[in-house]
C-alpha atoms as a PDB file:
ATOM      1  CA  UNK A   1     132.105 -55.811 200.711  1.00  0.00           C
ATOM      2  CA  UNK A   2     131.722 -53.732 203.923  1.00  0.00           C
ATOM      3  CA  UNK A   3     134.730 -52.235 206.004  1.00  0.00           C
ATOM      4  CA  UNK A   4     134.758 -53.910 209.273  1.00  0.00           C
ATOM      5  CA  UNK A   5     137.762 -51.949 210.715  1.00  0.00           C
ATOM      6  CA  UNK A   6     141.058 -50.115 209.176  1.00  0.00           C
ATOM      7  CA  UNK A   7     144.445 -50.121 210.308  1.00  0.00           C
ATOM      8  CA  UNK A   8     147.996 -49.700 208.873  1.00  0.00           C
ATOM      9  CA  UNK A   9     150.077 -52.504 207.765  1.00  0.00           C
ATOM     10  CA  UNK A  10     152.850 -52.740 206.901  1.00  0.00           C
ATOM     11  CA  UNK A  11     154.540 -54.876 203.636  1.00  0.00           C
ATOM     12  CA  UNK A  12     155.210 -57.793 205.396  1.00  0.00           C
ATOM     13  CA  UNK A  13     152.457 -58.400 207.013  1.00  0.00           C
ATOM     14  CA  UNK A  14     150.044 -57.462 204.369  1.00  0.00           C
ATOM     15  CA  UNK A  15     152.409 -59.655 202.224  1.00  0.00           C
ATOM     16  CA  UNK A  16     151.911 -62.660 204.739  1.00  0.00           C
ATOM     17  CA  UNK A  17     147.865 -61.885 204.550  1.00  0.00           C
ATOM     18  CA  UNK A  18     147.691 -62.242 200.580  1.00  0.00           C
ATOM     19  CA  UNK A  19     149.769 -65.440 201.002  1.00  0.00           C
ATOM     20  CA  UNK A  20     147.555 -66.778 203.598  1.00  0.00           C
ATOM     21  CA  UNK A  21     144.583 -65.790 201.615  1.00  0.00           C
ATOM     22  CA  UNK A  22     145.630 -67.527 198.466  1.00  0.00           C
ATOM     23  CA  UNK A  23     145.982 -70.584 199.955  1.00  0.00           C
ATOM     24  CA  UNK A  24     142.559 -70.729 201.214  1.00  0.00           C
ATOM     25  CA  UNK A  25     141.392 -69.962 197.526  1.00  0.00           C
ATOM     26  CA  UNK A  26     141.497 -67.781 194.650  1.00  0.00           C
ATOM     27  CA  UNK A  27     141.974 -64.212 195.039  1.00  0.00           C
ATOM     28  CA  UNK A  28     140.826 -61.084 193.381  1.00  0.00           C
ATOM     29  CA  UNK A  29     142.078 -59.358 190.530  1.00  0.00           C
ATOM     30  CA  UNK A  30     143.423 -56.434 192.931  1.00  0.00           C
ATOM     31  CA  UNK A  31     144.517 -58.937 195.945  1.00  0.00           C
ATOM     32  CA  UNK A  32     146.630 -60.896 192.924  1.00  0.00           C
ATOM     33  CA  UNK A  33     148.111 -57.403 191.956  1.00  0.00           C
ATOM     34  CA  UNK A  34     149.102 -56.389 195.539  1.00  0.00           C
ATOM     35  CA  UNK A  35     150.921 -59.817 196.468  1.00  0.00           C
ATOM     36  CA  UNK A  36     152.656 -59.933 192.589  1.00  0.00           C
ATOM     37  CA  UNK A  37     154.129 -55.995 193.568  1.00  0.00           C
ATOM     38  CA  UNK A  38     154.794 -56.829 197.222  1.00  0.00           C
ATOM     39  CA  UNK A  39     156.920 -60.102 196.231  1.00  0.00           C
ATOM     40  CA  UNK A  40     158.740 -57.709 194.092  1.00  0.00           C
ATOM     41  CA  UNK A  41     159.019 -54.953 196.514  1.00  0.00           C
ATOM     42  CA  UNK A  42     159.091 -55.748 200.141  1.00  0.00           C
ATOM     43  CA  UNK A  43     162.382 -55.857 201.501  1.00  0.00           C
ATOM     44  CA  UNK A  44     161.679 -57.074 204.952  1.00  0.00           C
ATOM     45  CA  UNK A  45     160.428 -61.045 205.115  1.00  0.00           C
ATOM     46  CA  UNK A  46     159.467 -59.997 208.654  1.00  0.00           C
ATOM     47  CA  UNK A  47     158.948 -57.167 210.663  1.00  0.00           C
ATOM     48  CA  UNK A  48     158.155 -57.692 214.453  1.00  0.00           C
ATOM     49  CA  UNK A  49     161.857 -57.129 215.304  1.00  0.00           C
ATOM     50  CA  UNK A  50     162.071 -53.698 213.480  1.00  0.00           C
ATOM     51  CA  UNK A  51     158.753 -52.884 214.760  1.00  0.00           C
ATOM     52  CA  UNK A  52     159.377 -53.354 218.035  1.00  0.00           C
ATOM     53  CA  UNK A  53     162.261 -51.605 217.740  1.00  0.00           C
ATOM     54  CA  UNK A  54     160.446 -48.736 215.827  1.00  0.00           C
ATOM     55  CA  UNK A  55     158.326 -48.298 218.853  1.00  0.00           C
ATOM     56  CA  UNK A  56     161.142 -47.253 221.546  1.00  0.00           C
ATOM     57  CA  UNK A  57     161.104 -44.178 220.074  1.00  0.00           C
ATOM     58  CA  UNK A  58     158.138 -42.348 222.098  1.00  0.00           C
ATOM     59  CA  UNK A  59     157.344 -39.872 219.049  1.00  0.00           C
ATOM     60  CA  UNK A  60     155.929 -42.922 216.664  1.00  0.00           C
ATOM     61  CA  UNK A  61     152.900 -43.270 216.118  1.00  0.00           C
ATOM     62  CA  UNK A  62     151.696 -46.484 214.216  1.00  0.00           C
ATOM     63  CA  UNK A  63     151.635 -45.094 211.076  1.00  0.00           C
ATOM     64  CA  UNK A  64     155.104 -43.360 210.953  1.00  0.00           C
ATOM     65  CA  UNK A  65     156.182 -47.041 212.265  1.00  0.00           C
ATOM     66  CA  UNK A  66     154.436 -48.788 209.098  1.00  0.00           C
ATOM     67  CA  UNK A  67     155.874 -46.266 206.685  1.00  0.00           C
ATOM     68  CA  UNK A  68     159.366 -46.267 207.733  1.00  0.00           C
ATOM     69  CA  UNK A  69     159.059 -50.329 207.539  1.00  0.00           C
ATOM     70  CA  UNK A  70     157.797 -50.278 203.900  1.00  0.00           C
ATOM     71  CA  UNK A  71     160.683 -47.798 203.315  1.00  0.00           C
ATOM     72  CA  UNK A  72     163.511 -48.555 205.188  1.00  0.00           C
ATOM     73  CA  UNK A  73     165.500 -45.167 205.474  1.00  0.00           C
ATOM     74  CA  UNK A  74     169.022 -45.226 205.237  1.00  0.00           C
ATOM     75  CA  UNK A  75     169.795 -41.109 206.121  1.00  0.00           C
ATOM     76  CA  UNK A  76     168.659 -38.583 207.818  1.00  0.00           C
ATOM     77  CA  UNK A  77     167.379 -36.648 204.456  1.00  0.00           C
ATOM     78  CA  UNK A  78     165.569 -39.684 203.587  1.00  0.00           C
ATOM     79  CA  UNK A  79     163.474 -39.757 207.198  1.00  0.00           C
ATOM     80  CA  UNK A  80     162.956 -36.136 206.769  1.00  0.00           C
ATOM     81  CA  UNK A  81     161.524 -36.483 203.309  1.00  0.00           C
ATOM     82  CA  UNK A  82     159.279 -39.433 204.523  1.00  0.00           C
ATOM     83  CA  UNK A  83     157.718 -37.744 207.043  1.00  0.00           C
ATOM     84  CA  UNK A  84     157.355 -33.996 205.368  1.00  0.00           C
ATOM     85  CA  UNK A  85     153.696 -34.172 204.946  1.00  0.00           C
ATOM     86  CA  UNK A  86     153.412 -35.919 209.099  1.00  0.00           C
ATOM     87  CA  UNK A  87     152.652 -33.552 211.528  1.00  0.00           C
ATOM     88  CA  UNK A  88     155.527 -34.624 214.216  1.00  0.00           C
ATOM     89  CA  UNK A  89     159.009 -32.684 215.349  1.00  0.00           C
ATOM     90  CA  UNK A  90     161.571 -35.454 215.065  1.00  0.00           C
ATOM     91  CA  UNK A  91     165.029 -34.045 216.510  1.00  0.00           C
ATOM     92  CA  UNK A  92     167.570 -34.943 215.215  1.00  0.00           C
ATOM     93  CA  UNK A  93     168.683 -37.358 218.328  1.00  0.00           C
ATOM     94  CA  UNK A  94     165.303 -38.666 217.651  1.00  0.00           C
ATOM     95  CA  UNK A  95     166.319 -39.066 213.276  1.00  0.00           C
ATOM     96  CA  UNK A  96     169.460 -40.887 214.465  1.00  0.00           C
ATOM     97  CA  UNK A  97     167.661 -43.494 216.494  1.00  0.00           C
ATOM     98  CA  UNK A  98     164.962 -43.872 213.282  1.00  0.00           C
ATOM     99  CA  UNK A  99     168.905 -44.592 211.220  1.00  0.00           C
ATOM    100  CA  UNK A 100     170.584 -46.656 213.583  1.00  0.00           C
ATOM    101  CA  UNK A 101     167.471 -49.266 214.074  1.00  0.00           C
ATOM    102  CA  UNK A 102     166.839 -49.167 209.682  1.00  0.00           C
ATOM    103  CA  UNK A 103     170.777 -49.401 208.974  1.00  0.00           C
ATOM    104  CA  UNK A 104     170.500 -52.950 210.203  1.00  0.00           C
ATOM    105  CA  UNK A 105     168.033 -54.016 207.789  1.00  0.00           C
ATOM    106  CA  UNK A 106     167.899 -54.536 204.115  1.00  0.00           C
ATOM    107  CA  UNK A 107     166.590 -52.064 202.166  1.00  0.00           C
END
């Protein structure tokens, strides 16, 4: 198989790929794996609306976006610890905004 392009993805929509995918016809061992744990574990059915809400906040990049989606952070100690391996100075003004869009979500 040869890698065409990459990009970040959240649960949902890689969720909403397998489906798609195993529709069309079987899928593989790993593919069945991926959709079994993300039925399991993806707390978000969609996420355009949190995404789009995600990216008000100038200092998100797309992949801070996609891991705060699969995550859903509740606190401020729980942002910090998601992003202490990132590269990026969140204030805290910018941490509240990250709380107050994720507190109205599952998770």
């Amino acid at each position: 198989m040869k890698v065409i392009s990459e990009k970040f993805v959240s649960y949902p929509k890689a969720k909403k790929i397998l489906e798609e995918r195993e529709k069309e016809g079987e899928l593989s061992y790993e593919q069945k794996s991926s959709l079994e744990h993300l039925r399991k574990f993806s707390k978000l059915e969609d996420d355009e609306k949190i995404s789009e809400e995600l990216h008000a906040i100038e200092k998100l990049r797309e992949d801070l976006i996609v891991k705060i989606i699969n995550n859903i952070p509740k606190t401020a100690e729980d942002v910090k610890v998601l992003f202490q391996k990132d590269v990026i100075d969140l204030s805290d003004e910018d941490i509240a905004k990250i709380i107050e869009v994720t507190k109205k979500y599952p998770g």
